[in-house]
C-alpha atoms as a PDB file:
ATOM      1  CA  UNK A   1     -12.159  -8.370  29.779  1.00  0.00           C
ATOM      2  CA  UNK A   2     -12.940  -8.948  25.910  1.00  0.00           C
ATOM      3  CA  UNK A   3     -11.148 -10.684  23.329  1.00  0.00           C
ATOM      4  CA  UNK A   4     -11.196  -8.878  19.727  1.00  0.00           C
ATOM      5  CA  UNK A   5     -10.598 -10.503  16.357  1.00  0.00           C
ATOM      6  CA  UNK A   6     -10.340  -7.825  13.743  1.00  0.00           C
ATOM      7  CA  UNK A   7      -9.763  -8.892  10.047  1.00  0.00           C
ATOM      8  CA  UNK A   8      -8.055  -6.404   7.905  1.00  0.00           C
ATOM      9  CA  UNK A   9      -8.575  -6.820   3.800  1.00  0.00           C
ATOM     10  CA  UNK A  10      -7.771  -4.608   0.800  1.00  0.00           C
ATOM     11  CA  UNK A  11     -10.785  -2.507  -0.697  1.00  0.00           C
ATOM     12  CA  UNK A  12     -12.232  -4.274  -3.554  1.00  0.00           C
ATOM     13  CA  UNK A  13     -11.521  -1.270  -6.023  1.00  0.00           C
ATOM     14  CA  UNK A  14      -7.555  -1.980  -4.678  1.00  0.00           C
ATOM     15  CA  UNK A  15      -5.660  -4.797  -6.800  1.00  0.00           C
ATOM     16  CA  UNK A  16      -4.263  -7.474  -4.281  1.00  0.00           C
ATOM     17  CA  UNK A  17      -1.434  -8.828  -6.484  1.00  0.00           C
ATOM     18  CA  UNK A  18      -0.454 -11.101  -3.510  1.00  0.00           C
ATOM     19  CA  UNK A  19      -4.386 -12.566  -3.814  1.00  0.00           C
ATOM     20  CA  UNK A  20      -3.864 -12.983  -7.898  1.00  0.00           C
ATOM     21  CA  UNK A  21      -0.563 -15.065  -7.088  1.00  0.00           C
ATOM     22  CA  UNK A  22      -2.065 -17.261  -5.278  1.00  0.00           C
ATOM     23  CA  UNK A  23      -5.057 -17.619  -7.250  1.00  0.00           C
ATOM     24  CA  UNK A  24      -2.703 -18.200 -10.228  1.00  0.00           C
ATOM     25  CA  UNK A  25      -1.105 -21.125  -8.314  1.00  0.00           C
ATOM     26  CA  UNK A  26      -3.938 -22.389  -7.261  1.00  0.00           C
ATOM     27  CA  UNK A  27      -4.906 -22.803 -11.190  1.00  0.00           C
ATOM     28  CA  UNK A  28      -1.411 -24.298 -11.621  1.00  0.00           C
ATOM     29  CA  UNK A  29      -2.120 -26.876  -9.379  1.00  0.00           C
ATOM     30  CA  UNK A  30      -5.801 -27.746 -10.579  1.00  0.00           C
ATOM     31  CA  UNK A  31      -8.098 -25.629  -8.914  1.00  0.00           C
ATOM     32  CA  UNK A  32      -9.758 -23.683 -11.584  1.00  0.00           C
ATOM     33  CA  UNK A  33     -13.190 -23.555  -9.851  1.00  0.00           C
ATOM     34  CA  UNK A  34     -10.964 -21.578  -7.024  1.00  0.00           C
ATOM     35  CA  UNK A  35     -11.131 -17.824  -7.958  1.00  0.00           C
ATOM     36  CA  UNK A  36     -11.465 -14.033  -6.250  1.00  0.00           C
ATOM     37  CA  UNK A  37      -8.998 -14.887  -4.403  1.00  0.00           C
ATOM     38  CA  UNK A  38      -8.087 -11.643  -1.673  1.00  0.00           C
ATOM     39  CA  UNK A  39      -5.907 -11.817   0.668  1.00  0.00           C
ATOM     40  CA  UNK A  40      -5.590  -9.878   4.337  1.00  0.00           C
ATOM     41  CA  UNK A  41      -4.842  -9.906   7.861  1.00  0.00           C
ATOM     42  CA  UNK A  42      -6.508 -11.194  10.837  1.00  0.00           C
ATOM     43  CA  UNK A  43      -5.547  -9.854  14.351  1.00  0.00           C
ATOM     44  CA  UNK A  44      -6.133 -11.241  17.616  1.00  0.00           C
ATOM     45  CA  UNK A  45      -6.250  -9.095  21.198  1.00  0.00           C
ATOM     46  CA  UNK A  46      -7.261  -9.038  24.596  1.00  0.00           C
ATOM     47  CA  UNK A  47      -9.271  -5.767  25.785  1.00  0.00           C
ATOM     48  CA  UNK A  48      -8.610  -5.215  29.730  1.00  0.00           C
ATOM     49  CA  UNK A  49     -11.868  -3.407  30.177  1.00  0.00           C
ATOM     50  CA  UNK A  50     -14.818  -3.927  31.619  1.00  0.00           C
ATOM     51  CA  UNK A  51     -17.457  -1.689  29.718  1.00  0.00           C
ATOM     52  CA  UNK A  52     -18.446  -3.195  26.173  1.00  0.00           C
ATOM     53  CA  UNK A  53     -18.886   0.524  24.880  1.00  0.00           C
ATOM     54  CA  UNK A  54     -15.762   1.703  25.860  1.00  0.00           C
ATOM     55  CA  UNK A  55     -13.868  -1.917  24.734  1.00  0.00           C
ATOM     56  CA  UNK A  56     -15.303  -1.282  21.422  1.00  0.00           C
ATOM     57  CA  UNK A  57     -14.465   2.259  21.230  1.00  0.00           C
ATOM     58  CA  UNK A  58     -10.721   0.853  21.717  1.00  0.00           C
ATOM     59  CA  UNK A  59     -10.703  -1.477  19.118  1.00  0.00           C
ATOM     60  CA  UNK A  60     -12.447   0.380  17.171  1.00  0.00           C
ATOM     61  CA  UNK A  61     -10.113   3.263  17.587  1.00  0.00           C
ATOM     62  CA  UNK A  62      -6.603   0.894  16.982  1.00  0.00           C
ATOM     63  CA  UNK A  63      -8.456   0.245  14.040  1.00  0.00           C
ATOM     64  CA  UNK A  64      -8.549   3.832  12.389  1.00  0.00           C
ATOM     65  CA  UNK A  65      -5.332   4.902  13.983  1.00  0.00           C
ATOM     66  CA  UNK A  66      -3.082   1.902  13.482  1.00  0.00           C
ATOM     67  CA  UNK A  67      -3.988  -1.175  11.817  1.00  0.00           C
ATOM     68  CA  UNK A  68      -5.539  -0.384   8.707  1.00  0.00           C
ATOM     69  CA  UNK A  69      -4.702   2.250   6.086  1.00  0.00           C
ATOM     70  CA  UNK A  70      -8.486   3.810   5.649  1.00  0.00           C
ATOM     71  CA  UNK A  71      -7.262   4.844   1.878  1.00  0.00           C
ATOM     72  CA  UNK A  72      -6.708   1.322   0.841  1.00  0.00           C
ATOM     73  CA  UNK A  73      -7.864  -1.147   3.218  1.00  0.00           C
ATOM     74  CA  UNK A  74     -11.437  -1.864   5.117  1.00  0.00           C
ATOM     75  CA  UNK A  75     -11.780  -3.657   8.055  1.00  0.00           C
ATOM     76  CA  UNK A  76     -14.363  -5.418  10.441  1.00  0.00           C
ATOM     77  CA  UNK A  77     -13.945  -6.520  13.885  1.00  0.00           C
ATOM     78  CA  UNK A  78     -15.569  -8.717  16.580  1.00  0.00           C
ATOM     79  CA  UNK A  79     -15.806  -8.250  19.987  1.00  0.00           C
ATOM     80  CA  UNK A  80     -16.523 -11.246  22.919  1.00  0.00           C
ATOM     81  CA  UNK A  81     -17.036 -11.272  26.079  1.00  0.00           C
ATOM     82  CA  UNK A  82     -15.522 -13.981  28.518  1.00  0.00           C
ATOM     83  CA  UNK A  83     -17.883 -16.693  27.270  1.00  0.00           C
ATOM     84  CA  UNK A  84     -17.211 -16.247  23.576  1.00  0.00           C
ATOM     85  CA  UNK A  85     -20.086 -14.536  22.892  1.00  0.00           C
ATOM     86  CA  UNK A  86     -20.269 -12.494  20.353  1.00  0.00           C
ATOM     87  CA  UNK A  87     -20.895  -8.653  22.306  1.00  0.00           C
ATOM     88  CA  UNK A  88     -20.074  -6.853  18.946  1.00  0.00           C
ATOM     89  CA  UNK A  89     -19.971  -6.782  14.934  1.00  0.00           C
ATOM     90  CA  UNK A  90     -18.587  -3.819  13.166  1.00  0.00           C
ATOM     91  CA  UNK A  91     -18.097  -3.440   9.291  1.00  0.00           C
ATOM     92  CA  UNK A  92     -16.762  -0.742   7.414  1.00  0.00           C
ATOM     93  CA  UNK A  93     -18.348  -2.136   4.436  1.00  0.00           C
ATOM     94  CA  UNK A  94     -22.044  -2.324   5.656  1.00  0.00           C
ATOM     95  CA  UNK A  95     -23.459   0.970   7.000  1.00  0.00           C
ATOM     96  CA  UNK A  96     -20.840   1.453   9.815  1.00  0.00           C
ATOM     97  CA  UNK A  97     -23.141   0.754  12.448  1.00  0.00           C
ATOM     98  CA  UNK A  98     -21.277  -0.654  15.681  1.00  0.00           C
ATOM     99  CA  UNK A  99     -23.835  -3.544  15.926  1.00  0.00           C
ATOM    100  CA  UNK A 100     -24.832  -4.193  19.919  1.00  0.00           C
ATOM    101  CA  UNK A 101     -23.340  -0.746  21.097  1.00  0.00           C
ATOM    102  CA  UNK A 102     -25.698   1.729  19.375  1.00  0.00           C
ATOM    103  CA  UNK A 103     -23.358   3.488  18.514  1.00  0.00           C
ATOM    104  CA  UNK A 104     -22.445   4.605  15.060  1.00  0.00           C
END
């Protein structure tokens, strides 16, 4: 069994209006040093497998299927195992490398 946390965010080239409101009202309320703001989602799950390949192939597969829009949004995902060690990094922003599979 693994637990995943992916986090789901817009492609920089994409404007996040949501991310300029709030960076807007964070200036209305005195933050000016706050700014590039972007928002996103963060998703948590249990993976009932035992095999970290084949756990991250799941995730990894939700991912590109489901939970983010590969026009608009990138994502990145970690996998642990049932200490809370980290078993897996992936980024679709660095070189798409599935970091501690060896997979790509």
């Amino acid at each position: 069994m693994f637990k995943a946390r992916i986090e789901v965010t817009l492609k920089k080239k994409i404007l996040d209006p949501q991310g300029k409101a709030i960076e807007s009202s964070l200036r209305n309320l005195g933050f000016a040093k706050l700014s590039g703001v972007r928002t996103g989602k963060n998703i948590d799950m249990s993976v009932d497998e035992q095999d970290v390949q084949t756990a991250t192939t799941l995730v990894h597969s939700a991912c590109t299927r489901l939970l983010a829009n590969p026009v608009t949004e990138e994502y990145e995902f970690e996998l642990f195992d049932e200490t809370g060690k980290t078993v897996v990094q992936f980024s679709t922003q660095h070189t798409g490398d599935l970091k501690g599979t060896g997979k790509s």
